[in-house]
Protein backbone atom coordinates (compact mmCIF):
# COMPACT_ATOMS: atom_id res chain seq x y z
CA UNK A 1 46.92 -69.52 -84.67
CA UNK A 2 45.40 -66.69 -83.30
CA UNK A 3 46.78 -63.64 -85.03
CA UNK A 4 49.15 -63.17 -88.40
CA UNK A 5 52.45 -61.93 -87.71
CA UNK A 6 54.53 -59.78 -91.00
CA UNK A 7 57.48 -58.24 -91.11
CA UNK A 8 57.68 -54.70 -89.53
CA UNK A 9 54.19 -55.01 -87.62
CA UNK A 10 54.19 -53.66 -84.09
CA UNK A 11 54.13 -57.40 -82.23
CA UNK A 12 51.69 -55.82 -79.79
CA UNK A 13 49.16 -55.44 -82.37
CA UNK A 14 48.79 -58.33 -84.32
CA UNK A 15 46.15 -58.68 -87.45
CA UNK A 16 43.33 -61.59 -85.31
CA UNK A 17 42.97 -64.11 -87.71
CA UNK A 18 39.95 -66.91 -87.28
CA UNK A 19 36.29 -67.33 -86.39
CA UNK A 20 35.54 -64.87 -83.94
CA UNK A 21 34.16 -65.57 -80.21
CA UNK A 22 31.08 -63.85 -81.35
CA UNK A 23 30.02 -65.52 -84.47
CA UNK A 24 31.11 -69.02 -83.28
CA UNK A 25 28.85 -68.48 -80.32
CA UNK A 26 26.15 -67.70 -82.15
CA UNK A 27 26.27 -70.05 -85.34
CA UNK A 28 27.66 -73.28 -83.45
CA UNK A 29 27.81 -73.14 -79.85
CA UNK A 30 24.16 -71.43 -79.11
CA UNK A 31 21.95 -73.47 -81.34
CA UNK A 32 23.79 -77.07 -80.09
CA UNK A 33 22.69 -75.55 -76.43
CA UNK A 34 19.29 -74.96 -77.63
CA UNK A 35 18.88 -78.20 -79.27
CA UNK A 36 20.27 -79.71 -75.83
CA UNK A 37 17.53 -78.04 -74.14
CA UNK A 38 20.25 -76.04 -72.44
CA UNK A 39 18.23 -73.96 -69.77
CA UNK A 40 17.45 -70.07 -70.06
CA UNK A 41 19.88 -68.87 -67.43
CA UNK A 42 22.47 -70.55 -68.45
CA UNK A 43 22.45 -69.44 -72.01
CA UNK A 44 22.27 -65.69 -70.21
CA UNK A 45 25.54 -66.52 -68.29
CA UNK A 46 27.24 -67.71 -72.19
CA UNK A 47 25.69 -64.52 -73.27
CA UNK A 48 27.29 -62.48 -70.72
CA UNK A 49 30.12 -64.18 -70.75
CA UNK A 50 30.70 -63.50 -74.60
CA UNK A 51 29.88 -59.67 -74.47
CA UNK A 52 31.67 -59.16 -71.08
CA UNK A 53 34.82 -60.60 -72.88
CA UNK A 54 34.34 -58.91 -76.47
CA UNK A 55 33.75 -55.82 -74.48
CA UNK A 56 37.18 -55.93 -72.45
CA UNK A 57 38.97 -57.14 -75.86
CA UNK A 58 38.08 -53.99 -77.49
CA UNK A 59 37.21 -51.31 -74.33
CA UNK A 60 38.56 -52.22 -71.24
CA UNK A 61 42.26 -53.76 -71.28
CA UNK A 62 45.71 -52.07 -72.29
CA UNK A 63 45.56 -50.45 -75.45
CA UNK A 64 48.69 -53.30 -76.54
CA UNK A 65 46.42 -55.64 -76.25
CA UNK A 66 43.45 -54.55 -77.56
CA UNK A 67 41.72 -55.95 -80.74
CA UNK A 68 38.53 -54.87 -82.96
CA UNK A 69 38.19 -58.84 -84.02
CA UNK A 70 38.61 -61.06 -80.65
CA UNK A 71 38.68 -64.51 -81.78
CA UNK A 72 38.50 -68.00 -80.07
CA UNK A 73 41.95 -68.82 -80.08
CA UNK A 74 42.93 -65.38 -78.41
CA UNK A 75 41.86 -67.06 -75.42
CA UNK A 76 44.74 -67.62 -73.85
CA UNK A 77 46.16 -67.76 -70.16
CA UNK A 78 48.06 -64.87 -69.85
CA UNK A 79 44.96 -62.85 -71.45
CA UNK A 80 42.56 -64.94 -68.94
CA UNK A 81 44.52 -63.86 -66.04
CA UNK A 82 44.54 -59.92 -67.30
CA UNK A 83 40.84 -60.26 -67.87
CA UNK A 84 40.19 -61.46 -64.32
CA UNK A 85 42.61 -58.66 -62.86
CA UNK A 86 40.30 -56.23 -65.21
CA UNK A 87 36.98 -57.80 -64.63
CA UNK A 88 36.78 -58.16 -60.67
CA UNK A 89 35.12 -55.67 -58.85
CA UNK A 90 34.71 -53.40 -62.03
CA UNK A 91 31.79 -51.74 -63.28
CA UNK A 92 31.33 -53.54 -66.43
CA UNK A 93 28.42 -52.97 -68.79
CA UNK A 94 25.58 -55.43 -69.41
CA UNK A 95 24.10 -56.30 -72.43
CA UNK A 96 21.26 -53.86 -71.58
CA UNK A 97 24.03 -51.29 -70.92
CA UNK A 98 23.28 -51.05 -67.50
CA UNK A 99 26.80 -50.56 -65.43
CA UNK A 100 27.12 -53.45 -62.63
CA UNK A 101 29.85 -54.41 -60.37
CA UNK A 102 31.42 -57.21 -60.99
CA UNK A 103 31.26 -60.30 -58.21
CA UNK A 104 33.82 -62.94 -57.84
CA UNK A 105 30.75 -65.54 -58.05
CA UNK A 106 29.41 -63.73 -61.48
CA UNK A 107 33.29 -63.68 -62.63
CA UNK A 108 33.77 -67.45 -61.70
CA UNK A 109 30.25 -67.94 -63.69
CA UNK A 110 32.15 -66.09 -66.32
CA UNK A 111 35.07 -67.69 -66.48
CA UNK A 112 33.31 -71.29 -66.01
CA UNK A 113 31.26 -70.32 -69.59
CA UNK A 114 34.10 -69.23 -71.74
CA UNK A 115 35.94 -72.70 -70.35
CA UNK A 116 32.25 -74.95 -71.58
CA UNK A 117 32.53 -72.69 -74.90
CA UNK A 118 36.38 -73.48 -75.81
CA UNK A 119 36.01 -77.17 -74.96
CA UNK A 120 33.03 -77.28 -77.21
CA UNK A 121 35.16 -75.57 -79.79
CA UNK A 122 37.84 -78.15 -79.14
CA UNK A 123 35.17 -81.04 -79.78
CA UNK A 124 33.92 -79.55 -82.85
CA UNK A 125 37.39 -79.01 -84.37
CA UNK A 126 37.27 -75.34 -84.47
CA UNK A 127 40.35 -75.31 -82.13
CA UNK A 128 43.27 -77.65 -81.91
CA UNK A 129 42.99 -80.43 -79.40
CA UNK A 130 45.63 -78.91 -77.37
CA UNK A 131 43.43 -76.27 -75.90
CA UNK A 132 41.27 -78.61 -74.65
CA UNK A 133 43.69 -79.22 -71.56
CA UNK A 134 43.38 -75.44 -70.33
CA UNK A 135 41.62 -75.19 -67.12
CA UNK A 136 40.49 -71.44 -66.47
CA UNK A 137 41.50 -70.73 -62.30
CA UNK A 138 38.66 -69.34 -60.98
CA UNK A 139 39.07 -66.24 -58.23
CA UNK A 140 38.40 -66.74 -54.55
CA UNK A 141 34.53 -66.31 -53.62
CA UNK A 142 33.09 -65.11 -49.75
CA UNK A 143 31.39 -67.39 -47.78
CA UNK A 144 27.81 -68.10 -48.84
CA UNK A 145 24.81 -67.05 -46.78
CA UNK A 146 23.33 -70.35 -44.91
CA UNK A 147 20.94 -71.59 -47.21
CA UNK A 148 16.81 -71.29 -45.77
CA UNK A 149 15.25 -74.49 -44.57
CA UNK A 150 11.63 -74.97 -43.44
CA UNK A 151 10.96 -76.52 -39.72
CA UNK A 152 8.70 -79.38 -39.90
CA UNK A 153 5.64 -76.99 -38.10
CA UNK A 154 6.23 -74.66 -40.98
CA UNK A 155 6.27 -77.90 -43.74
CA UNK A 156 2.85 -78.64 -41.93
CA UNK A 157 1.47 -75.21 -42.20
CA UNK A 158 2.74 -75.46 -45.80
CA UNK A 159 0.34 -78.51 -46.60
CA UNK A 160 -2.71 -77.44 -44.79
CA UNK A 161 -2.99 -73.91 -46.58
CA UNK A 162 -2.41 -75.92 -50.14
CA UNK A 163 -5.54 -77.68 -49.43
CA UNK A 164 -7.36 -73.77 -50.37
CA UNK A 165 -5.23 -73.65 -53.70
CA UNK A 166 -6.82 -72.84 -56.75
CA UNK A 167 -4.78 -72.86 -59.28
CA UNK A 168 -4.40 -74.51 -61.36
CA UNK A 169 -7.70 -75.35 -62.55
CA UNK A 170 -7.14 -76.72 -66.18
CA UNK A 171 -4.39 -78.10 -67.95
CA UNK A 172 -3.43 -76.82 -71.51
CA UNK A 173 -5.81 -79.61 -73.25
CA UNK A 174 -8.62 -78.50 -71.08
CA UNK A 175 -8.92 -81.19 -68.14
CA UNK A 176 -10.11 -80.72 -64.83
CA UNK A 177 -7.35 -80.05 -62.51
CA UNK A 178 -7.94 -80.50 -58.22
CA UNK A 179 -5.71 -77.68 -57.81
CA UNK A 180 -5.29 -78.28 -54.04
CA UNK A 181 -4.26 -82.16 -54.72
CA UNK A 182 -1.93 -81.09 -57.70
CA UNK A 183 0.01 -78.85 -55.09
CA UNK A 184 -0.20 -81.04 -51.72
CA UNK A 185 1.58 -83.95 -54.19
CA UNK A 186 3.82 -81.54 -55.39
CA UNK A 187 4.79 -80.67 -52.10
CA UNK A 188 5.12 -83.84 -50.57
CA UNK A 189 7.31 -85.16 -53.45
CA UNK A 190 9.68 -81.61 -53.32
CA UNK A 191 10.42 -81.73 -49.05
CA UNK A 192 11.64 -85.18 -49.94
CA UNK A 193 13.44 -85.68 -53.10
CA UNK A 194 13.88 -82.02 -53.50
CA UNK A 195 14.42 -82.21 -57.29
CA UNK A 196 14.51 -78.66 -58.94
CA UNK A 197 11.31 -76.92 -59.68
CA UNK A 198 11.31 -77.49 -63.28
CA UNK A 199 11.73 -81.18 -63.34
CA UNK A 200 8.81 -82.16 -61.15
CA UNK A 201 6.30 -78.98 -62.68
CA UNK A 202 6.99 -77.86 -65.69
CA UNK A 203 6.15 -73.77 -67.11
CA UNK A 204 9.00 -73.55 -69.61
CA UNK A 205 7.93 -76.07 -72.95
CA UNK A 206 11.86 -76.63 -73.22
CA UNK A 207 11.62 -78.42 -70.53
CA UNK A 208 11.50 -82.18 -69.52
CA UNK A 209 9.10 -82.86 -66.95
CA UNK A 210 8.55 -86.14 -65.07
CA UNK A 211 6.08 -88.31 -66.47
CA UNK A 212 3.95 -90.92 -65.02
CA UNK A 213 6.53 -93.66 -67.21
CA UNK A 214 8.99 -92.68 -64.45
CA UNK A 215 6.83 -93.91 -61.59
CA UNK A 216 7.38 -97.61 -61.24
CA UNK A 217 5.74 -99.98 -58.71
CA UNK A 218 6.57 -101.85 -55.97
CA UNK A 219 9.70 -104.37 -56.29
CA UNK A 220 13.00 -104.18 -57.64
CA UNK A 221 15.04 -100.62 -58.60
CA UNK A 222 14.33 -100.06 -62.21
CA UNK A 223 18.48 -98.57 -62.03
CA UNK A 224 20.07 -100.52 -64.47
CA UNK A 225 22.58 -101.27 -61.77
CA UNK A 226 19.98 -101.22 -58.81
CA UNK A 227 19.45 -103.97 -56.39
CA UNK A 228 17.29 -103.43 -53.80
CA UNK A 229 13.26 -103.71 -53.34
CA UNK A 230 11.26 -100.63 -52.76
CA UNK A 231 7.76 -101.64 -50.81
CA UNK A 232 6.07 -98.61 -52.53
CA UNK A 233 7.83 -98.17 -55.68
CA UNK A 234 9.81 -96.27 -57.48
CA UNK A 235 10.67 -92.46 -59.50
CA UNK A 236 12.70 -91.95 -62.29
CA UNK A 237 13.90 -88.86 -64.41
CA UNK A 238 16.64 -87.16 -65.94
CA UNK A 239 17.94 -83.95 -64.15
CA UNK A 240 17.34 -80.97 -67.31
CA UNK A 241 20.32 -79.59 -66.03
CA UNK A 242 22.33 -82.29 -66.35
CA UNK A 243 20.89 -83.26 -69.66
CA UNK A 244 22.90 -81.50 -72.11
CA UNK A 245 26.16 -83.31 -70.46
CA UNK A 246 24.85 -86.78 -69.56
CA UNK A 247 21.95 -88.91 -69.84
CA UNK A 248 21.78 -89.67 -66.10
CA UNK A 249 19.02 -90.86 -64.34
CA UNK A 250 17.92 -89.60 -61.17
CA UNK A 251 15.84 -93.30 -59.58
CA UNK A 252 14.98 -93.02 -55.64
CA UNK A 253 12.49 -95.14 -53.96
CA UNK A 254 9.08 -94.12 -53.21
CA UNK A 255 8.05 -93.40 -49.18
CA UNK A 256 4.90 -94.31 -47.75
CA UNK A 257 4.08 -90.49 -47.90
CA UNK A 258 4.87 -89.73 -51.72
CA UNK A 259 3.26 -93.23 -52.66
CA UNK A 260 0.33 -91.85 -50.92
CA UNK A 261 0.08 -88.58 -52.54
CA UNK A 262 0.73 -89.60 -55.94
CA UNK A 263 -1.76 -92.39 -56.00
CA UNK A 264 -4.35 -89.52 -54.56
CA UNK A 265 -3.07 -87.17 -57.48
CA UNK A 266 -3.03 -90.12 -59.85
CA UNK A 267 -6.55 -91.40 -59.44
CA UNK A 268 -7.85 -87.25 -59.55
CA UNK A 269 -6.50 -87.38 -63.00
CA UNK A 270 -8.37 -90.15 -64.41
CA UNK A 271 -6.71 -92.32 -66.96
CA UNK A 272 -3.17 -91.82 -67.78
CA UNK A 273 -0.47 -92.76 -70.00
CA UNK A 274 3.27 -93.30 -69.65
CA UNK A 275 4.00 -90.16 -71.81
CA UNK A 276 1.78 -87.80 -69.70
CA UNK A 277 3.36 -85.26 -67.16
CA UNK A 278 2.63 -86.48 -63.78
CA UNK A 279 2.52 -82.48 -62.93
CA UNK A 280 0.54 -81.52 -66.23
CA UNK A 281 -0.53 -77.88 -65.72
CA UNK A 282 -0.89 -74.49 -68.13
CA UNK A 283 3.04 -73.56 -68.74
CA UNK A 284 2.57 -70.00 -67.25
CA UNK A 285 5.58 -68.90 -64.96
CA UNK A 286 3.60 -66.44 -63.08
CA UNK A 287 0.65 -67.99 -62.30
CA UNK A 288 2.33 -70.55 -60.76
CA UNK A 289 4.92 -68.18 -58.67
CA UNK A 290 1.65 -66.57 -57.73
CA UNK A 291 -0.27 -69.38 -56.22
CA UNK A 292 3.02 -70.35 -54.29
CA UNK A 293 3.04 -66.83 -52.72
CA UNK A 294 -0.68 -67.29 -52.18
CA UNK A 295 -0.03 -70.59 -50.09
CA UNK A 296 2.57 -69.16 -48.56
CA UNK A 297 1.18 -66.25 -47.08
CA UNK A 298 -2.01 -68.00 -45.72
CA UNK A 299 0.38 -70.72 -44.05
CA UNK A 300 2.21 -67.71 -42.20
CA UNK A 301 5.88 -68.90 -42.84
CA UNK A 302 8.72 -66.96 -43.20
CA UNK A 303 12.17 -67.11 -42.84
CA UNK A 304 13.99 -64.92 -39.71
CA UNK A 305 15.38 -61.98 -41.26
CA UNK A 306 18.58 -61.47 -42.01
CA UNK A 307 20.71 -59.27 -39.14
CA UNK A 308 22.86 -56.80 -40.75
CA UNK A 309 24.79 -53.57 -39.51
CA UNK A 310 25.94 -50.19 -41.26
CA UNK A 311 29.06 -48.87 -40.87
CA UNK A 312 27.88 -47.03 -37.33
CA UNK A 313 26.83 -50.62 -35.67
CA UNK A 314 23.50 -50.13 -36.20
CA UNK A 315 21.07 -53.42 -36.65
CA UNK A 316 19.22 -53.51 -40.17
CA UNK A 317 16.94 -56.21 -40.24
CA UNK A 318 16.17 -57.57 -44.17
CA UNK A 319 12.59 -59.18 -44.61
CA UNK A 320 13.22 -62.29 -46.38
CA UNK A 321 10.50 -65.16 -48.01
CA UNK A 322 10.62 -69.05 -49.11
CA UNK A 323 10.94 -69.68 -52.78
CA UNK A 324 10.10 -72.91 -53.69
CA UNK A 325 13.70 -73.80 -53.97
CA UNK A 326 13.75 -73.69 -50.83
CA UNK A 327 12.00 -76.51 -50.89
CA UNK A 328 15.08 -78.22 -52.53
CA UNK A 329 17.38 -76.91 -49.80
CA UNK A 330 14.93 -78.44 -46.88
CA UNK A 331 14.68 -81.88 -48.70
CA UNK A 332 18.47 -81.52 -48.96
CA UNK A 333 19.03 -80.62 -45.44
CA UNK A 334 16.13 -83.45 -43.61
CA UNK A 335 18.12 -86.30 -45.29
CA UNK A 336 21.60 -85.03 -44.13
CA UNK A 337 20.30 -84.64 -40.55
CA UNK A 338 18.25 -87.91 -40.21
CA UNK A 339 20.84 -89.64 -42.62
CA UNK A 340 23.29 -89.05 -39.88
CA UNK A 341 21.18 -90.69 -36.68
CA UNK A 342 21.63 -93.92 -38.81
CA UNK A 343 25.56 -93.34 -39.33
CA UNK A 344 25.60 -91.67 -43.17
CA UNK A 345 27.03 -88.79 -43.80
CA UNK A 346 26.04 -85.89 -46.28
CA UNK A 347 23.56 -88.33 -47.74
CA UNK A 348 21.01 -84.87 -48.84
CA UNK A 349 23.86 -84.35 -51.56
CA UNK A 350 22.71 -87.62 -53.69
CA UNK A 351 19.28 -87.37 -52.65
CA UNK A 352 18.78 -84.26 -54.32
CA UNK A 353 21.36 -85.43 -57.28
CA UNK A 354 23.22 -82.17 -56.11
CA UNK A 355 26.69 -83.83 -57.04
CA UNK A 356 29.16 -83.15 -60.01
CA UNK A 357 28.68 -83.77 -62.90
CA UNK A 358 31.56 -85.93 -63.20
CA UNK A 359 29.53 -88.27 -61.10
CA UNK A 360 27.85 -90.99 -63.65
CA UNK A 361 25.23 -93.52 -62.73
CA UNK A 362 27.32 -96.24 -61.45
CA UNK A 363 28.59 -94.14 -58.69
CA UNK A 364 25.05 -94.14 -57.05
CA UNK A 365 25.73 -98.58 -56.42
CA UNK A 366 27.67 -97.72 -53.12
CA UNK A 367 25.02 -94.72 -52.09
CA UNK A 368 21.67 -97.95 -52.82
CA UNK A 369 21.31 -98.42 -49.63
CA UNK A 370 21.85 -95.58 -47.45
CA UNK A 371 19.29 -94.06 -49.56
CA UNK A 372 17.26 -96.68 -49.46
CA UNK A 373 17.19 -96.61 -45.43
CA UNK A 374 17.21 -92.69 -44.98
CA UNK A 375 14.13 -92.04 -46.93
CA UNK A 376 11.86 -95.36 -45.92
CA UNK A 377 12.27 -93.73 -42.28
CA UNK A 378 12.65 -90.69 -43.00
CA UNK A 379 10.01 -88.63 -40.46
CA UNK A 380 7.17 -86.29 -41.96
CA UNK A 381 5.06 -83.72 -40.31
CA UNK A 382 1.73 -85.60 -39.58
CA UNK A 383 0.05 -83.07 -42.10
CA UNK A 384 1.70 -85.06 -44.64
CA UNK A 385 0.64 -88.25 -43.14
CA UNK A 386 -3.04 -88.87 -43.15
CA UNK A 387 -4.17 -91.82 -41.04
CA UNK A 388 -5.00 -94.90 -43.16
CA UNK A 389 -2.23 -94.70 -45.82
CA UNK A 390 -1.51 -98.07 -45.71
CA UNK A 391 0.11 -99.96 -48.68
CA UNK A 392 -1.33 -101.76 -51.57
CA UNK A 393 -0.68 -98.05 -53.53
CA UNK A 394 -1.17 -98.25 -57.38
CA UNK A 395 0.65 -95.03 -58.37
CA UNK A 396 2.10 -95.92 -61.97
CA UNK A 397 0.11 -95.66 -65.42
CA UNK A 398 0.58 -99.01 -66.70
C-alpha cells in the first residue's frame, strides 16, 4: 500500500507510507547499476528521472495530489498519465536548476527509467509482484533526423589522414604505442562491425573493452550455437550496454580487411595476452575526442549541412561534423545496402547488435549466414585495402 487511510482524513491527501522513490534509488537501485557497470548516461537519465518525478510529486501537479514523501508504490497509472500531461512540453527544472523544456524523446527516456526502476523494485521484493505487469505508454515522438553516414571517398580520406595520428603514444603501463596503426585498426574494425565506441576503445575504467581473448582464428564460430567457418577468424565481446541485462555475446567473422589490420596492430604491440585490451590506450576522454577531430579535419570530411527555414522562409544552413558514432551508423548503413544486392534485408541491424534486448543469443542461428556472406564481400575503399593482404593472418594472442 501506498498511503494510510483513517477515519475523517481528507481522501485526497493521504499520509505516503513506504520506502520512498528517493532513498530506494539511492540505497538499492543505484549501487546494483554501478556494480552492473551500468553506463554514465544512463544513470543521468535514472537520476533525472527520479528528481523530475519527486519534483512534480511535491511542485508541479494539483495540489490534491500532491505529497512531501512520494514513494514507490505511488506510482501508479492514473498518476503516470497526469505526470505525462504535466511533464510534456513544460519547463521543468534540472538537477542543476537550470529550466529546460521538456521533449517527448527525454519524457519517453523518463518514463522508460521509472518503468527499469519499479521492475527492479518488483525483483527485489520491495513491491508486490503485481506491479511488475505495468507497462508505462510512452507519448508520441517526431520523426528523427536521417542519421550521418560517410561515402566510401570520405572513409578513404578518413584512413589516409590517420596514418599522421599521434596520439596516443603510450599506454597507461608505459608501452610504446604506433599511434597511427592503433587508429587505422580502429577504424577499419568500426566502418565494419560498427560496435559502440566504448567497447572497441576504452576511456571510461568502468568499462569492458575487447580483448585480444575475443579474437579467435581461422575455422569454426566460437558461438556456442555457431556453425559456419570463418577463413580469417573470428571477434567476440559483450555489448556494455547490454551487460547489465544479459550476458550476450556479440561473435562476427573476421574480413580480409580487419584480419589485416589487426594482425598489423597485433604484431606493433609485441607480445600479448588473452586478458590485454586489443585497443589498450591512456583512459582520457578528451584526448582521444581530440585526436578524432584532428584526423578529421586534415581528411576534409564533413557532413552537408542541415537546411532549415525561419518562420519568414528564409534558408539557415547549420554546420554539422562526424562523431565517431557515426562511424557506427555507416557500418550500420554499408551492410544494409550491400546486404540487400545479395537478397537480405536490414541485415546492418544485427551487424551492429542494434536489436532489442529481448533478442538472446540463439536468435542470431537464422541471421549465421547472411552475416557470414554480407561481410566476407562486403566492399572497402582501397585505402583500407593495401595490396598483398593475403591470408595466412595470425591475429589472436594464443
Amino acid at each position: 500500500m501506498s498511503s494510510l487511510w483513517l477515519p475523517g482524513m481528507d481522501p485526497l491527501r493521504p499520509i505516503p507510507t513506504g520506502k520512498t522513490l528517493a532513498i530506494y534509488f539511492t540505497e538499492a537501485f543505484l549501487p546494483a547499476m554501478v556494480e552492473r557497470r551500468l553506463s554514465r548516461d544512463r544513470i543521468g537519465e535514472l537520476e533525472q528521472a527520479v528528481h523530475r518525478w519527486n519534483w512534480w510529486c511535491t511542485e508541479g501537479c494539483n495540489p490534491k495530489d500532491r505529497t512531501s514523501r512520494p514513494v514507490l508504490a505511488d506510482i501508479t497509472p492514473p498518476r503516470l498519465t497526469e505526470f505525462k500531461k504535466a511533464a510534456l512540453g513544460a519547463e521543468l527544472p534540472g538537477r542543476d536548476g537550470k529550466l529546460r523544456v521538456v521533449s517527448p524523446r527525454s519524457l519517453n527516456k523518463t518514463l522508460q527509467a521509472l518503468e527499469q526502476i519499479l521492475s527492479a523494485a518488483v525483483e527485489d521484493g520491495t513491491l508486490d509482484e503485481a506491479r511488475g505487469m505495468m507497462r508505462i505508454r510512452k507519448v508520441e515522438q517526431p520523426a528523427q533526423i536521417g542519421k550521418l553516414v560517410m561515402s566510401d571517398a570520405q572513409l578513404g580520406r578518413l584512413m589516409e589522414a590517420a596514418a599522421d595520428a599521434t596520439w596516443p603514444y603510450r599506454t597507461t603501463a608505459g608501452q610504446a604505442i604506433e599511434a597511427p596503426l592503433f587508429w587505422q585498426a580502429a577504424i577499419a574494425l568500426f566502418s565494419t562491425y560498427g560496435m559502440r565506441t566504448q567497447d572497441l576503445v576504452r576511456y571510461d575504467q568502468r568499462m569492458m573493452p575487447i580483448r585480444w581473448g575475443g579474437i579467435f582464428p581461422a575455422g569454426l564460430s566460437p558461438a556456442e550455437d555457431g556453425t559456419l567457418e570463418s577463413s580469417y577468424g573470428w571477434i567476440a565481446w559483450v555489448p556494455n550496454k547490454t551487460r547489465s541485462r544479459k550476458v550476450f555475446s556479440m561473435c562476427l567473422p573476421l574480413t580480409k580487411c580487419t584480419a589485416y589490420w589487426l594482425d598489423q596492430w597485433r604484431t606493433s604491440c609485441g607480445r600479448v595476452s588473452d586478458s590485454d585490451p586489443v585497443f589498450g590506450m591512456p583512459n582520457t576522454k578528451d584526448s582521444f575526442y581530440d585526436q578524432w577531430s584532428r584526423i578529421v579535419t586534415a581528411a576534409d570530411v564533413r557532413p552537408k549541412p542541415r537546411v532549415a527555414f525561419d518562420d519568414n522562409g528564409n534558408v539557415q544552413k547549420q554546420d554539422r561534423e562526424f562523431k565517431i558514432k557515426h562511424l557506427r551508423c555507416t557500418a550500420g548503413t554499408r551492410a544494409d545496402e550491400h546486404g540487400a544486392t545479395l537478397g537480405y534485408e536490414n541485415l546492418g541491424r544485427w551487424v551492429t547488435g542494434h536489436v532489442s534486448n529481448d533478442v538472446f543469443n540463439r536468435h542470431y542461428r537464422s541471421q549465421e549466414k547472411p552475416i557470414m556472406r554480407t561481410l566476407e564481400s562486403l566492399p572497402m575503399p582501397a585505402e583500407f585495402t593495401p595490396t598483398g593482404t593475403g591470408g595466412g593472418l595470425r591475429v589472436f594472442a594464443g
